[in-house]
PDB file of N, CA and C in Angstrom:
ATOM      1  N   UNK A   1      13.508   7.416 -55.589  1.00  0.00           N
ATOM      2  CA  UNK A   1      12.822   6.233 -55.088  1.00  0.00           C
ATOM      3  C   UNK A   1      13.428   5.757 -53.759  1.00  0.00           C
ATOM      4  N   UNK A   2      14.685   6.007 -53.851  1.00  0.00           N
ATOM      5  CA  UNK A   2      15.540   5.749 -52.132  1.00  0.00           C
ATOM      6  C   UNK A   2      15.300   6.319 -51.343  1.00  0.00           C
ATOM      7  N   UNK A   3      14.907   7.852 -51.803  1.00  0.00           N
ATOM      8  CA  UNK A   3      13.885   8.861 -50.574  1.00  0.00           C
ATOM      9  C   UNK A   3      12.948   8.251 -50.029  1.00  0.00           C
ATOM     10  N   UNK A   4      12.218   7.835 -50.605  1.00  0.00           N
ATOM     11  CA  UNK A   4      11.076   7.523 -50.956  1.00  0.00           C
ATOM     12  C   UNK A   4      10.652   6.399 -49.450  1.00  0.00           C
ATOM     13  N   UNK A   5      11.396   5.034 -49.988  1.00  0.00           N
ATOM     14  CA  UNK A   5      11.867   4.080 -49.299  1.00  0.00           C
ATOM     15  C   UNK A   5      12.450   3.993 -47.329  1.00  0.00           C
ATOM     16  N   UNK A   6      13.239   5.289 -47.492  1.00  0.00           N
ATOM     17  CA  UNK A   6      13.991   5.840 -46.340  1.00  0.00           C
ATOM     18  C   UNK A   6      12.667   6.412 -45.236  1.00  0.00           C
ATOM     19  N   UNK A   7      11.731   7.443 -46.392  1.00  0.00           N
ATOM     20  CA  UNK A   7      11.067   7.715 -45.594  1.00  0.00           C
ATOM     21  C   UNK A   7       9.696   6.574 -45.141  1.00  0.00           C
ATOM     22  N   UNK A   8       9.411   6.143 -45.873  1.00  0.00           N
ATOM     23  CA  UNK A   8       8.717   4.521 -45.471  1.00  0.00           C
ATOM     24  C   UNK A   8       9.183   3.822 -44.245  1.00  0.00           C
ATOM     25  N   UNK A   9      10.301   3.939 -43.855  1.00  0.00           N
ATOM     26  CA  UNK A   9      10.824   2.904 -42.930  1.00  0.00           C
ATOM     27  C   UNK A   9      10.950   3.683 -41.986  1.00  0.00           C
ATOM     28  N   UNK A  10      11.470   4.923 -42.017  1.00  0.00           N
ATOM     29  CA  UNK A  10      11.110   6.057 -40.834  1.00  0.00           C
ATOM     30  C   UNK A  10       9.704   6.128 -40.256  1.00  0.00           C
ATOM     31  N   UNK A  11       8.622   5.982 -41.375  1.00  0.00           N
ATOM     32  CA  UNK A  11       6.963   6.127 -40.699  1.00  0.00           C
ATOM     33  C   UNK A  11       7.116   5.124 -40.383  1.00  0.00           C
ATOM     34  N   UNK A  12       7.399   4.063 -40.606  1.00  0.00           N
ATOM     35  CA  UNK A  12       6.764   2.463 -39.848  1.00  0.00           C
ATOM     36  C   UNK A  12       7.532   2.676 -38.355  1.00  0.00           C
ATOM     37  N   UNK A  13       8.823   3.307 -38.356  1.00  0.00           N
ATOM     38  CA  UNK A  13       9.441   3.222 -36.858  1.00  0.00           C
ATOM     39  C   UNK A  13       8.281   4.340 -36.158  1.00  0.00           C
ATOM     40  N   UNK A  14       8.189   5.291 -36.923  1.00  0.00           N
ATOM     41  CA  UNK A  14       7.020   6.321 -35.768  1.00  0.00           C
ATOM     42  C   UNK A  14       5.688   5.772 -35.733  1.00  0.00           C
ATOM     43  N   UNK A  15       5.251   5.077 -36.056  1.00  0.00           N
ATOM     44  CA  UNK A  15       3.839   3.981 -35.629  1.00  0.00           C
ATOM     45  C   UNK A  15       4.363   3.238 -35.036  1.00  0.00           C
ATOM     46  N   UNK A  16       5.911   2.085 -34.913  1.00  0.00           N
ATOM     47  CA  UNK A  16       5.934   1.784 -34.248  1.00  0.00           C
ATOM     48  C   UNK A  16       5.844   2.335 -32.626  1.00  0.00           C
ATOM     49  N   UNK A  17       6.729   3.521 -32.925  1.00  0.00           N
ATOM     50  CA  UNK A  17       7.033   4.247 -31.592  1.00  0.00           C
ATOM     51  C   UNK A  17       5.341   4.384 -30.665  1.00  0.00           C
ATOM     52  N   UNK A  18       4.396   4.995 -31.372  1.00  0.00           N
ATOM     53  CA  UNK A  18       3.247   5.201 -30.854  1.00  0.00           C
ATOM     54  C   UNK A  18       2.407   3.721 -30.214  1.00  0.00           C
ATOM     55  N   UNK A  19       2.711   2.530 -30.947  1.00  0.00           N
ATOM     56  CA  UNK A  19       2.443   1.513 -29.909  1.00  0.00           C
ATOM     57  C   UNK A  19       3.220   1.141 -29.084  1.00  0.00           C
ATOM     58  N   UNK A  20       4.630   1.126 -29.306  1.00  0.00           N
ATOM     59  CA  UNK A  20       5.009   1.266 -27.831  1.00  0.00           C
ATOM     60  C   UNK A  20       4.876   1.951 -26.925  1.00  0.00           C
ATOM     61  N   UNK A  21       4.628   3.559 -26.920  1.00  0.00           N
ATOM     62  CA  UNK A  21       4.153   4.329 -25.978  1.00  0.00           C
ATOM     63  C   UNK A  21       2.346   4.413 -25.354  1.00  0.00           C
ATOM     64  N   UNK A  22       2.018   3.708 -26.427  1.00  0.00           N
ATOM     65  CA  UNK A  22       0.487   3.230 -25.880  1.00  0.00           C
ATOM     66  C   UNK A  22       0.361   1.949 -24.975  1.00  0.00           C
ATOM     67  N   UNK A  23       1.158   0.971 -25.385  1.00  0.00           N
ATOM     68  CA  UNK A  23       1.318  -0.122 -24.374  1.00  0.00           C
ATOM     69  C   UNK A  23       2.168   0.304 -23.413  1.00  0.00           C
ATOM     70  N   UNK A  24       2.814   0.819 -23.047  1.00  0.00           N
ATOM     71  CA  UNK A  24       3.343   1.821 -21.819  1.00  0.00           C
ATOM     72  C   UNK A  24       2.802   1.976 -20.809  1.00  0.00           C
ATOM     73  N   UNK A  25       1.701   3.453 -21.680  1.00  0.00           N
ATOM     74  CA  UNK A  25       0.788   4.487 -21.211  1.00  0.00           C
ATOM     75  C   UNK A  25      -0.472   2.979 -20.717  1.00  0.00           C
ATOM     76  N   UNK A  26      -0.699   2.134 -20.873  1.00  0.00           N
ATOM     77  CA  UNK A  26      -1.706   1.098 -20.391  1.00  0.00           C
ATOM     78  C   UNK A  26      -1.096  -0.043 -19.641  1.00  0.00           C
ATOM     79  N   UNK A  27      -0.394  -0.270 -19.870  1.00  0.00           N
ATOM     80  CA  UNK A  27       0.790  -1.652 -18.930  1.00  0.00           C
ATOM     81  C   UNK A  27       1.789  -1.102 -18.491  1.00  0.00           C
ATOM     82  N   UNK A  28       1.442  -0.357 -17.470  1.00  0.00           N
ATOM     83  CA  UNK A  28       2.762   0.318 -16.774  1.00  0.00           C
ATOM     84  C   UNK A  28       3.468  -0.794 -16.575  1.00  0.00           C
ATOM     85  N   UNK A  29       3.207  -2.015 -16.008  1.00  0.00           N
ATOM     86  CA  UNK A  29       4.483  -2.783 -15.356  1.00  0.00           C
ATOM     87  C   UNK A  29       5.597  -3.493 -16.259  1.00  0.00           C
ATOM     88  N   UNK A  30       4.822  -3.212 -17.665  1.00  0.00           N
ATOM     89  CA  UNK A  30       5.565  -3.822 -19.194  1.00  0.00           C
ATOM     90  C   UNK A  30       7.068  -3.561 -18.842  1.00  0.00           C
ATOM     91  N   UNK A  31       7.564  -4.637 -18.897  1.00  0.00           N
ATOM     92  CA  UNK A  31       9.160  -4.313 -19.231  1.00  0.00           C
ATOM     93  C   UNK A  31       9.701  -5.029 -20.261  1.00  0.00           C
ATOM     94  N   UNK A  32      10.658  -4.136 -21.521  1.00  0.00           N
ATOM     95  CA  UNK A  32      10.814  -5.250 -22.348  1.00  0.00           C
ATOM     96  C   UNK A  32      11.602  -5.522 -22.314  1.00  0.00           C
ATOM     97  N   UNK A  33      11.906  -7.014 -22.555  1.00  0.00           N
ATOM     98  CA  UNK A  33      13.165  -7.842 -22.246  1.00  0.00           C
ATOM     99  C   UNK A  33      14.237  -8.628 -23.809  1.00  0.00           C
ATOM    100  N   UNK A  34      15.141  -8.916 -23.834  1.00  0.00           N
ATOM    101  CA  UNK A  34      15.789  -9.331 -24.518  1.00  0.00           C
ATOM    102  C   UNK A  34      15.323  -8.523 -25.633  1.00  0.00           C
ATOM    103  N   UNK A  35      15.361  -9.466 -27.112  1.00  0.00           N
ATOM    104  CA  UNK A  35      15.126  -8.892 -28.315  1.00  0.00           C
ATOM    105  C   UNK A  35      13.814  -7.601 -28.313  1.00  0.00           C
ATOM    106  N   UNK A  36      13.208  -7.646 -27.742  1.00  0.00           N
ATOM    107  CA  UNK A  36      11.976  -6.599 -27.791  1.00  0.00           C
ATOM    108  C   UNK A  36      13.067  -5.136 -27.216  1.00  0.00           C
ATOM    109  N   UNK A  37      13.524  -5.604 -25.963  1.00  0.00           N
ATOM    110  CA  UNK A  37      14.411  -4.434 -25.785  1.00  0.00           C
ATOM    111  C   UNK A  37      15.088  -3.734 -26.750  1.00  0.00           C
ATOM    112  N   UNK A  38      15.918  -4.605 -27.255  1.00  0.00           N
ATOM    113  CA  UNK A  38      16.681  -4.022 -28.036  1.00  0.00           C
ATOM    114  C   UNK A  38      16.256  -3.285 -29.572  1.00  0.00           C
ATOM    115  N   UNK A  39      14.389  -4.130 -29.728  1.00  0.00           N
ATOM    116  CA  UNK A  39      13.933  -3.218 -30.930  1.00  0.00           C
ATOM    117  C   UNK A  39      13.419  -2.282 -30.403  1.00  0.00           C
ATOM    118  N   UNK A  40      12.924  -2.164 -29.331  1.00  0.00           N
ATOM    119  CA  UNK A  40      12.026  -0.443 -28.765  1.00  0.00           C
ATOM    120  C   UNK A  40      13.293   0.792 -28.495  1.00  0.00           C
ATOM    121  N   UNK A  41      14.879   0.334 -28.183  1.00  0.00           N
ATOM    122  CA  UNK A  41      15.779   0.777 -28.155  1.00  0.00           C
ATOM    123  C   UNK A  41      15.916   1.863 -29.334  1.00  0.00           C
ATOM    124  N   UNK A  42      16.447   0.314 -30.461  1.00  0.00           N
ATOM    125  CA  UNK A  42      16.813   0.940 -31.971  1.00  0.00           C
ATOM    126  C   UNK A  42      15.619   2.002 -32.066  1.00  0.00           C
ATOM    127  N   UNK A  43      14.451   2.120 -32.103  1.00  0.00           N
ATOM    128  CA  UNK A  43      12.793   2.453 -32.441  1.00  0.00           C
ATOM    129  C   UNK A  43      13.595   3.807 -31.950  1.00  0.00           C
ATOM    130  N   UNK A  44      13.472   4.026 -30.633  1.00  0.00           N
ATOM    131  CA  UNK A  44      13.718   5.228 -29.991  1.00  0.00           C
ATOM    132  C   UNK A  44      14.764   6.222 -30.380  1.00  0.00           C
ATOM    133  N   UNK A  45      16.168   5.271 -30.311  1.00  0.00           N
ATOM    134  CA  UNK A  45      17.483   6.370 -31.059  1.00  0.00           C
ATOM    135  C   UNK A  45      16.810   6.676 -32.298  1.00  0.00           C
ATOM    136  N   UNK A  46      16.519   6.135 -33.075  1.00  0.00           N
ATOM    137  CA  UNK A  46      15.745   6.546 -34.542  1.00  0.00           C
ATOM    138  C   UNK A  46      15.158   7.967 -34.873  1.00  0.00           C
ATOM    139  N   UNK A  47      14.173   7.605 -33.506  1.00  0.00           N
ATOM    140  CA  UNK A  47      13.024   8.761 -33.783  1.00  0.00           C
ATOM    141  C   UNK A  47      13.015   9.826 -33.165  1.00  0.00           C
ATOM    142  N   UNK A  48      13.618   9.576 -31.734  1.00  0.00           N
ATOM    143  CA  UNK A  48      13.847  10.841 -30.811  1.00  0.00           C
ATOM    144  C   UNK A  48      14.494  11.735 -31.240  1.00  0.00           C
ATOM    145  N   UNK A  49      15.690  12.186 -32.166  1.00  0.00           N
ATOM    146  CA  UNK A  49      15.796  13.657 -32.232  1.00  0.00           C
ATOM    147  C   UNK A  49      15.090  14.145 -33.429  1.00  0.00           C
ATOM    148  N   UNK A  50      13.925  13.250 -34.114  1.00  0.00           N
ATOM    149  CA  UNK A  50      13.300  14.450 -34.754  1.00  0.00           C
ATOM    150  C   UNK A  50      12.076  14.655 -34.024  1.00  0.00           C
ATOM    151  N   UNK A  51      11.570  14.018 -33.046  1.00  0.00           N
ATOM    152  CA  UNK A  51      10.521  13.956 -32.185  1.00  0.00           C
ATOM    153  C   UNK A  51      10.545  15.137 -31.453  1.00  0.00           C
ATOM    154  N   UNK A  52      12.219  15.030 -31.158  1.00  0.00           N
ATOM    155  CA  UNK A  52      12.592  16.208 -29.473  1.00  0.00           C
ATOM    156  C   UNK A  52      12.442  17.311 -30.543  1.00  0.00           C
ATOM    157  N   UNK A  53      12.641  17.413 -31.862  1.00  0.00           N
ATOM    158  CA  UNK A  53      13.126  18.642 -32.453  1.00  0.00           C
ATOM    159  C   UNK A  53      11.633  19.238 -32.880  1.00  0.00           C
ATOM    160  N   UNK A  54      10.437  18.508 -33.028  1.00  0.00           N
ATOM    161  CA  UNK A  54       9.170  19.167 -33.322  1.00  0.00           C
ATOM    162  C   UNK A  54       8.808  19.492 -31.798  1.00  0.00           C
ATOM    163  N   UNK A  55       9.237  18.906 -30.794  1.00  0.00           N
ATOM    164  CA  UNK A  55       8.265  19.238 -29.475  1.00  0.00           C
ATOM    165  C   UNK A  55       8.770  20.521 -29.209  1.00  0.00           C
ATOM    166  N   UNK A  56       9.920  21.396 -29.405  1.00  0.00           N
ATOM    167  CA  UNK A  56      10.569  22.379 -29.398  1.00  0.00           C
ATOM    168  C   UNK A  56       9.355  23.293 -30.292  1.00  0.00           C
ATOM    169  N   UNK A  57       9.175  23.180 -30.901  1.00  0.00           N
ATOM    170  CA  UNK A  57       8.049  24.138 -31.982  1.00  0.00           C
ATOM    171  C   UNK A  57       6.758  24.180 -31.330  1.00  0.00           C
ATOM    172  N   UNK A  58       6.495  22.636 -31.196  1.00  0.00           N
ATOM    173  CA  UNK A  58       4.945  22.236 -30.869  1.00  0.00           C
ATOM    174  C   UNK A  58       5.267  21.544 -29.446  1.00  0.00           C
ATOM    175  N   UNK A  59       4.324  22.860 -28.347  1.00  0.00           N
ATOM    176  CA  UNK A  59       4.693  21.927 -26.850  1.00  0.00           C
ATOM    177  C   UNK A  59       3.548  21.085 -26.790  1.00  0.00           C
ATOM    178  N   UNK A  60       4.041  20.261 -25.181  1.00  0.00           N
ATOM    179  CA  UNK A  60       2.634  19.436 -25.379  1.00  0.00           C
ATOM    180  C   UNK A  60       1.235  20.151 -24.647  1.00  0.00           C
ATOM    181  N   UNK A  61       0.030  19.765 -25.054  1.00  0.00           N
ATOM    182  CA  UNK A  61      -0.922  20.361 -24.900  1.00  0.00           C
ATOM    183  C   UNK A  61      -1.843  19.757 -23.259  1.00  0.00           C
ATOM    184  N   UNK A  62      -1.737  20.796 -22.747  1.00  0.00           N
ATOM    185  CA  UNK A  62      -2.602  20.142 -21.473  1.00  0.00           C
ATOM    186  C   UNK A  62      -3.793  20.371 -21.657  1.00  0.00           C
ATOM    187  N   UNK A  63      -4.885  19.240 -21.204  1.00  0.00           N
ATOM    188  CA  UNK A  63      -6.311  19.147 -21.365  1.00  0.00           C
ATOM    189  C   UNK A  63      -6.584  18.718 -19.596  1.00  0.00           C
ATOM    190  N   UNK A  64      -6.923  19.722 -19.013  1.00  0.00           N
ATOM    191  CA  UNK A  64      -6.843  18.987 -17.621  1.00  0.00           C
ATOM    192  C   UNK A  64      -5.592  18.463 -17.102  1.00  0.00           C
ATOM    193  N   UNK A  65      -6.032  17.499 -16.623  1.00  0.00           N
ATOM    194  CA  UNK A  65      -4.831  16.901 -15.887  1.00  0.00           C
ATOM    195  C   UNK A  65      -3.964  15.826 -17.352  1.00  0.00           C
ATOM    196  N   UNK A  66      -4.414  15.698 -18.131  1.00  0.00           N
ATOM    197  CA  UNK A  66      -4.095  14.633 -19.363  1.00  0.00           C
ATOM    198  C   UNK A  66      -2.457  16.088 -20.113  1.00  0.00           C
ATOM    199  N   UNK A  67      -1.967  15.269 -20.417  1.00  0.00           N
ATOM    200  CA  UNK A  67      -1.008  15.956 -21.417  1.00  0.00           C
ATOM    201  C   UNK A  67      -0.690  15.670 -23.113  1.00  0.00           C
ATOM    202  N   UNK A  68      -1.384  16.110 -23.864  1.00  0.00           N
ATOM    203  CA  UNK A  68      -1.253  15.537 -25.249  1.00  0.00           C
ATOM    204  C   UNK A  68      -0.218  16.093 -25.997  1.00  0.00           C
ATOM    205  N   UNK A  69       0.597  15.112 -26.526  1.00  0.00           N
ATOM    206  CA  UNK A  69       1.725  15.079 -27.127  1.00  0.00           C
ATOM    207  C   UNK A  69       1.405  14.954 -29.030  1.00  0.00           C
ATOM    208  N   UNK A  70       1.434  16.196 -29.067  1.00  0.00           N
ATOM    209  CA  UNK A  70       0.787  16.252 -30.451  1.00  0.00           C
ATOM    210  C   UNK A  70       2.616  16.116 -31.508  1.00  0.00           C
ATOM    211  N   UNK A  71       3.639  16.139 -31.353  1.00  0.00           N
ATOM    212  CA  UNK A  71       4.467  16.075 -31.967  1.00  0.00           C
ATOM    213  C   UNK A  71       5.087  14.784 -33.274  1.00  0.00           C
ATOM    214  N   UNK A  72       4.286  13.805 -32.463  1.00  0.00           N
ATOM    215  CA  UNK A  72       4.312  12.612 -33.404  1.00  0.00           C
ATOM    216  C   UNK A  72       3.715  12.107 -34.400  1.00  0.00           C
ATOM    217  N   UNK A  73       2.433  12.945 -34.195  1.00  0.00           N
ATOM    218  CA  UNK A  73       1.183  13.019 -35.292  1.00  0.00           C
ATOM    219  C   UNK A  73       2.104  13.969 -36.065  1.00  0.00           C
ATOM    220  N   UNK A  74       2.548  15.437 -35.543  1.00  0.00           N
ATOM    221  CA  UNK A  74       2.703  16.027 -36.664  1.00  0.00           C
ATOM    222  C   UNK A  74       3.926  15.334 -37.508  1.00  0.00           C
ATOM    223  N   UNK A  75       4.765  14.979 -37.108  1.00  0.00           N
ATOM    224  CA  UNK A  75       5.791  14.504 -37.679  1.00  0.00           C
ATOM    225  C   UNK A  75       5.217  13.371 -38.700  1.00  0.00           C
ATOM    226  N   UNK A  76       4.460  12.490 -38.196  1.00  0.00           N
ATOM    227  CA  UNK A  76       3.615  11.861 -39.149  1.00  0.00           C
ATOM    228  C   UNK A  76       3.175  12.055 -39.952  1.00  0.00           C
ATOM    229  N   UNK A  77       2.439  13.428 -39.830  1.00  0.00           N
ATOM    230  CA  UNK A  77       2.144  13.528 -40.963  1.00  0.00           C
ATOM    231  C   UNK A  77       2.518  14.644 -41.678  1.00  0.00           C
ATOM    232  N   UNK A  78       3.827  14.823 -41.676  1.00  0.00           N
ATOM    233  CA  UNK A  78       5.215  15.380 -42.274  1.00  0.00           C
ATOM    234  C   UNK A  78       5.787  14.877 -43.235  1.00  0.00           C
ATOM    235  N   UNK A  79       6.108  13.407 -42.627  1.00  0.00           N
ATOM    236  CA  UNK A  79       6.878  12.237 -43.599  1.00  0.00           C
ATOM    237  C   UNK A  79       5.761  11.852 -44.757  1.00  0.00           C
ATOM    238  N   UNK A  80       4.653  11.583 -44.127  1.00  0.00           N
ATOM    239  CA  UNK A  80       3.280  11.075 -45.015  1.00  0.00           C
ATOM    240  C   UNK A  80       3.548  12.089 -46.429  1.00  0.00           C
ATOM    241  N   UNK A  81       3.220  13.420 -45.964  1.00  0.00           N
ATOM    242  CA  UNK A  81       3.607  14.448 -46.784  1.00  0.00           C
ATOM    243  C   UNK A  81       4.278  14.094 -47.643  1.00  0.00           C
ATOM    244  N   UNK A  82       6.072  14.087 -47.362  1.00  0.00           N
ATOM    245  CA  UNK A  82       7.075  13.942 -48.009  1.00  0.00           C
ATOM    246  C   UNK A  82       7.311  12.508 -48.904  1.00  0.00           C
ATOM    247  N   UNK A  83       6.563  12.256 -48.315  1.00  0.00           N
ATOM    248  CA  UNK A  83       6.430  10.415 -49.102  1.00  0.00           C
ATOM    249  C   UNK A  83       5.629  10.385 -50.430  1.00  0.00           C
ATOM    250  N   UNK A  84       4.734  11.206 -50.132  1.00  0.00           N
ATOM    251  CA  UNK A  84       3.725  11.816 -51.665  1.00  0.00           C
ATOM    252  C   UNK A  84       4.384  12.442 -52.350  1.00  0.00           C
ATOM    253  N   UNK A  85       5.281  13.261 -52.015  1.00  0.00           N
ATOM    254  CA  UNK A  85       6.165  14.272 -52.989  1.00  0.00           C
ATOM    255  C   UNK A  85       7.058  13.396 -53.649  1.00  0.00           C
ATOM    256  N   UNK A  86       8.049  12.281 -52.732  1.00  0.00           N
ATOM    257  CA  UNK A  86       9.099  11.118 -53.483  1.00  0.00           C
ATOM    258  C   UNK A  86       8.537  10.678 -54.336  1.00  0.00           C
ATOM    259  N   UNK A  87       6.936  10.399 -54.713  1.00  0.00           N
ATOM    260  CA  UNK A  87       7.204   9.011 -55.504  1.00  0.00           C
ATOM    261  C   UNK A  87       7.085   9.474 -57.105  1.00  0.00           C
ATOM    262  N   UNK A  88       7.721   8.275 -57.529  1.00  0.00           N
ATOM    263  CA  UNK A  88       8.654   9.221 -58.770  1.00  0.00           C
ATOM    264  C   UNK A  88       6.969   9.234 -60.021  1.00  0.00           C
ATOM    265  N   UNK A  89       6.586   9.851 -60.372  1.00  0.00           N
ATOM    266  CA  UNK A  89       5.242  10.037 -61.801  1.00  0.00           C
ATOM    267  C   UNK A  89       4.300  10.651 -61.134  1.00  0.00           C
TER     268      UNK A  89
END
């Protein structure tokens, strides 16, 4: 059930991660300041080396000039996966 839990709080940081990189990718001039900083920070050390470690497998995909970063979906729905397997019955 602590698996379980662990991985719950890991998906909520990788949805988080994806709205922060969507408000980014649309408000370039966004800068975050004080406490927001420091949660998009934590967000990032979190998620980036299993992020960097699927983009190694899965590069990103060019469509034209656009670059799609399919690594976060998959990882998403990795944990999603593994979250069905934790729960205990």
């Amino acid at each position: 059930m602590v698996f379980y839990w662990l991985l719950f709080v890991f998906w909520l940081l990788l949805t988080a991660r994806i709205v922060v990189e969507l408000v980014r990718a649309f408000a370039r001039e966004w800068r975050p300041m004080g406490g927001v900083a420091v949660a998009v920070e934590s967000i990032y050390t979190v998620t980036d080396p299993p992020v960097k470690a699927v983009r190694r497998i899965i590069p990103i995909v060019r469509i034209g000039g656009v670059g799609l970063d399919l690594s976060i979906m998959v990882l998403l729905l990795v944990v999603f996966i593994l979250m069905q397997l934790a729960l205990p019955g």
